[in-house]
C-alpha atoms as a PDB file:
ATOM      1  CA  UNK A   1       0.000   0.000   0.000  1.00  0.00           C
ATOM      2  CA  UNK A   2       1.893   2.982  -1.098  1.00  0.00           C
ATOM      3  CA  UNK A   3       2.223   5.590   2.185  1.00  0.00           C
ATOM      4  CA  UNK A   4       0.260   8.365   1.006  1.00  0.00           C
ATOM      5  CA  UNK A   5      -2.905   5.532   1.319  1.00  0.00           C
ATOM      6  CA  UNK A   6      -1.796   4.393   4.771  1.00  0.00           C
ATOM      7  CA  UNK A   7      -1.235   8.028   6.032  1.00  0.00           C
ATOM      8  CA  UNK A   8      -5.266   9.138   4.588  1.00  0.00           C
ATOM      9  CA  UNK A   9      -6.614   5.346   6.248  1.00  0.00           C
ATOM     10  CA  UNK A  10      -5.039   6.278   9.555  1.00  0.00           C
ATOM     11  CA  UNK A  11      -6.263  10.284   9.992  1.00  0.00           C
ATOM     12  CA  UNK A  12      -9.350   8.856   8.829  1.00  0.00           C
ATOM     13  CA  UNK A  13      -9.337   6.671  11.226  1.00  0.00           C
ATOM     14  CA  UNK A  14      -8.549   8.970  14.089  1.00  0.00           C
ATOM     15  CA  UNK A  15     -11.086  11.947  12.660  1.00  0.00           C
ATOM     16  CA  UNK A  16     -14.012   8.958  12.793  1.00  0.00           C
ATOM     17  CA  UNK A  17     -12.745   7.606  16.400  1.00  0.00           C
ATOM     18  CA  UNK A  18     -12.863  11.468  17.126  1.00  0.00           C
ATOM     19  CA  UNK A  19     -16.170  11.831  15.739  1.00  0.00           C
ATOM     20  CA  UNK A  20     -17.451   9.100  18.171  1.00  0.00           C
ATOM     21  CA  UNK A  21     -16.519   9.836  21.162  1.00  0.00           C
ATOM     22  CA  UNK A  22     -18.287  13.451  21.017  1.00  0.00           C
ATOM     23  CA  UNK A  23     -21.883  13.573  22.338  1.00  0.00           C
ATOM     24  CA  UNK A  24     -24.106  13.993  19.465  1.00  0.00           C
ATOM     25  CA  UNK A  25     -25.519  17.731  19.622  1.00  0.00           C
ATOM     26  CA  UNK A  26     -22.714  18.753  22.374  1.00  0.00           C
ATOM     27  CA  UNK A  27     -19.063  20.192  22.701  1.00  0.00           C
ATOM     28  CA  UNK A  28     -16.459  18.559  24.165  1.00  0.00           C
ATOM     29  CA  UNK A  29     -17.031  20.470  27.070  1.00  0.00           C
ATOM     30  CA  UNK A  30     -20.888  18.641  27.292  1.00  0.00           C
ATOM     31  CA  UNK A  31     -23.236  22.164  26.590  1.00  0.00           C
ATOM     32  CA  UNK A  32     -25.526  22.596  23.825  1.00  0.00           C
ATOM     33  CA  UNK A  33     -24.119  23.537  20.681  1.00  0.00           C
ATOM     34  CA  UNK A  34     -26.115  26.597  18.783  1.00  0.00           C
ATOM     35  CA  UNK A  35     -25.595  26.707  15.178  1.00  0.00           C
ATOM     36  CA  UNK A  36     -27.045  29.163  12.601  1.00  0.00           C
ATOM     37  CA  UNK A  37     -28.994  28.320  10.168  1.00  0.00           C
ATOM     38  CA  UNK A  38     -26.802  29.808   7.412  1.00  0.00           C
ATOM     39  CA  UNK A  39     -23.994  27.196   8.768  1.00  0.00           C
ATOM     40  CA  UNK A  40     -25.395  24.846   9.647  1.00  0.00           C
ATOM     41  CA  UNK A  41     -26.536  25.197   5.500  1.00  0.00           C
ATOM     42  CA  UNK A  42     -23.260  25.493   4.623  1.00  0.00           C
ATOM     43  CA  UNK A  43     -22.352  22.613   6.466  1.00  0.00           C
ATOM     44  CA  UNK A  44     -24.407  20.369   4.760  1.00  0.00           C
ATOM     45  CA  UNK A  45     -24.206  21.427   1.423  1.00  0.00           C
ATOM     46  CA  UNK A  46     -20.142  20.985   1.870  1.00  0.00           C
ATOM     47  CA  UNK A  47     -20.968  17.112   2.944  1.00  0.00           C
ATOM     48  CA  UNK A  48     -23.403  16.989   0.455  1.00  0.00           C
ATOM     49  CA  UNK A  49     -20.553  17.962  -2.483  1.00  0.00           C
ATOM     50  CA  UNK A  50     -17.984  16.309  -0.638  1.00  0.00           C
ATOM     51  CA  UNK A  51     -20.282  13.167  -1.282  1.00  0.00           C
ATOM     52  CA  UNK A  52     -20.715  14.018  -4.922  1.00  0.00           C
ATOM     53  CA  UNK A  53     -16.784  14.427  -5.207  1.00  0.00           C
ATOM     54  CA  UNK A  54     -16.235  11.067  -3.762  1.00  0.00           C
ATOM     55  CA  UNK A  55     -18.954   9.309  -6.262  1.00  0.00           C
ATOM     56  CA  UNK A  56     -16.843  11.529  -9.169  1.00  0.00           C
ATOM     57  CA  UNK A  57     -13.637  10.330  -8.068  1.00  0.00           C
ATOM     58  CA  UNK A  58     -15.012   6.378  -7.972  1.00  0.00           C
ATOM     59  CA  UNK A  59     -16.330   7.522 -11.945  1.00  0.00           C
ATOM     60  CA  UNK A  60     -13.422   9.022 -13.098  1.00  0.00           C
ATOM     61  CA  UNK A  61     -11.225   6.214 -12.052  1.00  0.00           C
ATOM     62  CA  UNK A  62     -13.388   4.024 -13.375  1.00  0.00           C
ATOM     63  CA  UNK A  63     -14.424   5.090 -16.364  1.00  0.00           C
ATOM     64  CA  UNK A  64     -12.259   7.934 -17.304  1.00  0.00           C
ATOM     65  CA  UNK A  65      -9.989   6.809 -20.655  1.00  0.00           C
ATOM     66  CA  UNK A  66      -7.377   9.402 -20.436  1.00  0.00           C
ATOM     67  CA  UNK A  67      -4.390   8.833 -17.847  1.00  0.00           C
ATOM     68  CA  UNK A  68      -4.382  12.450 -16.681  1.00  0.00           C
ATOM     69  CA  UNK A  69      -7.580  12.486 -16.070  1.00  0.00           C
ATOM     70  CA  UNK A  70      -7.497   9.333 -13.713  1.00  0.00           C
ATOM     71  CA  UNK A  71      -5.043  10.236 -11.710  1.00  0.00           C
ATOM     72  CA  UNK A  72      -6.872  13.966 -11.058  1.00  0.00           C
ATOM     73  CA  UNK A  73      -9.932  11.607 -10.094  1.00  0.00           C
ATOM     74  CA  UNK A  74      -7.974   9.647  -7.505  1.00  0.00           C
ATOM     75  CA  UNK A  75      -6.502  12.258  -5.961  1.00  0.00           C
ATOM     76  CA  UNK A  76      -9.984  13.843  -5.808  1.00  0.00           C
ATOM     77  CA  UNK A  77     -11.132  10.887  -4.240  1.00  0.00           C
ATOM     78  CA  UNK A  78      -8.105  10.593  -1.953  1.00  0.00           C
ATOM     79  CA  UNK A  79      -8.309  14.533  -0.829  1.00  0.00           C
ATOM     80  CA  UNK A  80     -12.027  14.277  -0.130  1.00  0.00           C
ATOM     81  CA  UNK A  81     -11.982  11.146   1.624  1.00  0.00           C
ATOM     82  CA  UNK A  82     -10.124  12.812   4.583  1.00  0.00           C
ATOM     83  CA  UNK A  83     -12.489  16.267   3.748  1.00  0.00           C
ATOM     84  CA  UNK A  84     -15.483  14.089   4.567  1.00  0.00           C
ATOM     85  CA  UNK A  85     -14.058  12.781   7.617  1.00  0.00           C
ATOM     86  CA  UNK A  86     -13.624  16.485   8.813  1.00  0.00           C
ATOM     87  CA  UNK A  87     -17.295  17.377   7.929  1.00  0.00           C
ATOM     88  CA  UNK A  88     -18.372  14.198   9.574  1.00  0.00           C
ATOM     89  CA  UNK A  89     -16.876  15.065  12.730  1.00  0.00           C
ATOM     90  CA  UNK A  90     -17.235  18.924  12.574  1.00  0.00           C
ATOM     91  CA  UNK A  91     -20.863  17.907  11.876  1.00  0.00           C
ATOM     92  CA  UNK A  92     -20.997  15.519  15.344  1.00  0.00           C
ATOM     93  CA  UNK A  93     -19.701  18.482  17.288  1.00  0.00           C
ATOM     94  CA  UNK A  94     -21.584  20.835  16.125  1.00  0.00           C
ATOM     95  CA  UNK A  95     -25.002  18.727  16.114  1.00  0.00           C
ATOM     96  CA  UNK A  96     -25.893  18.600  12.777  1.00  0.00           C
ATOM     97  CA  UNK A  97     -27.432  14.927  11.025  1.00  0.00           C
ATOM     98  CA  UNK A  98     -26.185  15.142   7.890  1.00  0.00           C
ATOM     99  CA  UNK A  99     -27.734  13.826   4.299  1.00  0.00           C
ATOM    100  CA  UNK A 100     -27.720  10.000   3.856  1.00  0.00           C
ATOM    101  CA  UNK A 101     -24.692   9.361   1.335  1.00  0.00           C
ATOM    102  CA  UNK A 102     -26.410   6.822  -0.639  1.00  0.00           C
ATOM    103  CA  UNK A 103     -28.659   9.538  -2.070  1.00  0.00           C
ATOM    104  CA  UNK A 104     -29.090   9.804  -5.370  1.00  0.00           C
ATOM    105  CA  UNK A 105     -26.893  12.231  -7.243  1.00  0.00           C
ATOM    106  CA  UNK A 106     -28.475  13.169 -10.638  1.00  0.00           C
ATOM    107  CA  UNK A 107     -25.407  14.568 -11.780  1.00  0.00           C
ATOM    108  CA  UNK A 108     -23.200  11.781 -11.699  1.00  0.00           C
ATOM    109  CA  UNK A 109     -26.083   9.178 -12.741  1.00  0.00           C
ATOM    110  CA  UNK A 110     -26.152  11.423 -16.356  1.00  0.00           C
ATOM    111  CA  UNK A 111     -22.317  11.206 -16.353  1.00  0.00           C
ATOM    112  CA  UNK A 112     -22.171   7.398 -15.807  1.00  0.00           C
ATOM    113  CA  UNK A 113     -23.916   6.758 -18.915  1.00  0.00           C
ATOM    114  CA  UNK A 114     -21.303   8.505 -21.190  1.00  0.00           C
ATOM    115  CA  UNK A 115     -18.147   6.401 -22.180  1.00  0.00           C
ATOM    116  CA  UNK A 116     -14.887   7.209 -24.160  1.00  0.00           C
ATOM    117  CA  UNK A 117     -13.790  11.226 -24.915  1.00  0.00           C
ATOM    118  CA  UNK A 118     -17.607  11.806 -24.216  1.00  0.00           C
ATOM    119  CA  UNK A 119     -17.320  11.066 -20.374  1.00  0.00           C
ATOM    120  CA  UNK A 120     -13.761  12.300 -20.191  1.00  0.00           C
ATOM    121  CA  UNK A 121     -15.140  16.003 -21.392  1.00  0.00           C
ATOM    122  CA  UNK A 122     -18.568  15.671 -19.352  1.00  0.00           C
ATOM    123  CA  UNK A 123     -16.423  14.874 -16.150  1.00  0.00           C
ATOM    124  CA  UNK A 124     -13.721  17.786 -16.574  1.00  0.00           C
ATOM    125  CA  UNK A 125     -16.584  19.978 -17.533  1.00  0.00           C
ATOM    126  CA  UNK A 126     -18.886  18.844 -14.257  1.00  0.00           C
ATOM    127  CA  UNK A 127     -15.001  18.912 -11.967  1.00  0.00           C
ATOM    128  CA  UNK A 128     -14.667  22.975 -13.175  1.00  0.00           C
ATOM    129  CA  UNK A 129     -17.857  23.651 -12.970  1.00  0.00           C
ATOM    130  CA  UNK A 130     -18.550  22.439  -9.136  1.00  0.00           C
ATOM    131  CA  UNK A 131     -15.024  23.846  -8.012  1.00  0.00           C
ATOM    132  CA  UNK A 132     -16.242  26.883  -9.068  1.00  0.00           C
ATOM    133  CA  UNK A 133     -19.219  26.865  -7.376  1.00  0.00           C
ATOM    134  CA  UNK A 134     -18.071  25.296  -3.986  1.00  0.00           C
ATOM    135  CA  UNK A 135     -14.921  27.811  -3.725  1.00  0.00           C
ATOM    136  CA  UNK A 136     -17.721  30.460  -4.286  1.00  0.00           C
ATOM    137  CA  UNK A 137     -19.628  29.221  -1.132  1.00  0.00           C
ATOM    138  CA  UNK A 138     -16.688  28.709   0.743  1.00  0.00           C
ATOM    139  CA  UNK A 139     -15.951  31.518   0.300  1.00  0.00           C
ATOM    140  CA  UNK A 140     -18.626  33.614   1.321  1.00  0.00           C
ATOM    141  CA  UNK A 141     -18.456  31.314   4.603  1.00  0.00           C
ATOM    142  CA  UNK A 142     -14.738  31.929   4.823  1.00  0.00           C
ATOM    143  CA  UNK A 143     -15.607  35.821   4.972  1.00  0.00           C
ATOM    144  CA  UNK A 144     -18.771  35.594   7.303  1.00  0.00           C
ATOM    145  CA  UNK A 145     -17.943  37.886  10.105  1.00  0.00           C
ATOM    146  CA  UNK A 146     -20.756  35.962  12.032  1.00  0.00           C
ATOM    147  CA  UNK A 147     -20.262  32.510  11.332  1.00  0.00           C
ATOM    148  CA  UNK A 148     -19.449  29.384  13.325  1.00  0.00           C
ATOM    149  CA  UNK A 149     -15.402  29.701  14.354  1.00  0.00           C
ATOM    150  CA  UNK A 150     -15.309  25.988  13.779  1.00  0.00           C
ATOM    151  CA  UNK A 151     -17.203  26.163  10.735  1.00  0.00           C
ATOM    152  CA  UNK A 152     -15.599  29.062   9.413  1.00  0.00           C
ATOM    153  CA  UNK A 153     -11.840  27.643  10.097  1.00  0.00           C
ATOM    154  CA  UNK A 154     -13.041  24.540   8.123  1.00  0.00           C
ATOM    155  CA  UNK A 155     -13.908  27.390   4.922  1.00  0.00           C
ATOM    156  CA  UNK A 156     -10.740  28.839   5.394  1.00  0.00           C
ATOM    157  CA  UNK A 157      -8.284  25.813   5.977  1.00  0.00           C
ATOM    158  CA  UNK A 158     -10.202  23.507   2.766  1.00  0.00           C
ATOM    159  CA  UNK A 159      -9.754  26.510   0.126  1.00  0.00           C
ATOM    160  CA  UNK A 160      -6.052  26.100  -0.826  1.00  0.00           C
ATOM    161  CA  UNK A 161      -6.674  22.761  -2.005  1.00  0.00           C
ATOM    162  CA  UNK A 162     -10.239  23.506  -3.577  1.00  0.00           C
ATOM    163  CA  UNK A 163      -8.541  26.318  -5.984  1.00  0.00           C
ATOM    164  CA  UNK A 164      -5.552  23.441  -6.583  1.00  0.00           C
ATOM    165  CA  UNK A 165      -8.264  20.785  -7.623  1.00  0.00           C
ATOM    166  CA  UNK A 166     -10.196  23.523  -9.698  1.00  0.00           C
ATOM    167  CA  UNK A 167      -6.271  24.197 -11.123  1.00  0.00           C
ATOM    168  CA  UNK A 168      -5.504  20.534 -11.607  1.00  0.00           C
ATOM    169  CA  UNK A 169      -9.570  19.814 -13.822  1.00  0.00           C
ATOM    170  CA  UNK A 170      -8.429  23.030 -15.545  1.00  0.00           C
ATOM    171  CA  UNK A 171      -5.057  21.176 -16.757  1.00  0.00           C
ATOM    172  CA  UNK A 172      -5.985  17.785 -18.014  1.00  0.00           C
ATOM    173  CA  UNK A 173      -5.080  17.048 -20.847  1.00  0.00           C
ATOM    174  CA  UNK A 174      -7.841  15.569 -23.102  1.00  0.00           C
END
């Protein structure tokens, strides 16, 4: 298992042992945790895309026919892996239930019917398109002078690597 694998399965492994040893709806500290509703929106549209990333990543590996574009999908689905781990556990602490992953996600049903240089355009096109639109609402969260601390260092700390992966879509090479 190369060591870039083993280092994401273990801090996975610690976020989701973190994750369960918080009280659901409490800090660490054990008081009620108030969340607004703007973050707590945020919060679970960012699971919610961090989902769709995932099911991308699984696609683009899968399907993709251009080596580029492969290895941009597995480190997509490498990156958010651990993201989703964060949002599971910020998620705990703060409170929130968030959406079953096994939902269905119209966008990446459409793309798994494409194949060849058809798919490989649909999926860069669909990786540019949500960066775009996910650094936008992080964004705004990232600037919020009244959101969540928690919630608004997750914003801050996940936007380097959302403008790389935006970068990266932007630079394969069909």
């Amino acid at each position: 298992m190369p060591p870039q694998r083993m280092v994401l399965l273990a801090f996975s492994g610690w976020l989701l042992l973190f994750q369960n040893t918080l009280s659901h709806g409490q800090n660490p500290s054990g008081g009620a945790v108030t969340v607004s509703p703007e973050d707590r929106k945020f919060l679970l549209d960012a699971a919610q895309n961090g989902q769709h990333e995932v099911k991308m990543g699984m696609l683009g590996v899968a399907r993709g026919t251009n080596s580029d574009l492969k290895a941009y999908a597995q480190h997509i689905l490498d990156d958010h892996a651990l993201s989703n781990a964060e949002i599971q556990a910020l998620a705990r602490l703060k409170g929130i239930v968030l959406p079953d992953p096994a939902k269905i996600d119209d966008s990446a049903e459409r793309l798994a019917r494409l194949i060849g240089i058809e798919f490989d355009q649909a999926f860069v096109r669909e990786e540019i398109d949500g960066h775009l639109k996910a650094i936008a609402e992080f964004e705004k969260e990232d600037q919020s002078a009244t959101a969540d601390s928690d919630i608004k260092g997750f914003a801050h700390s996940a936007l380097p690597k959302m403008h790389a992966h935006l970068d990266q879509a932007k630079a394969v090479k069909l």
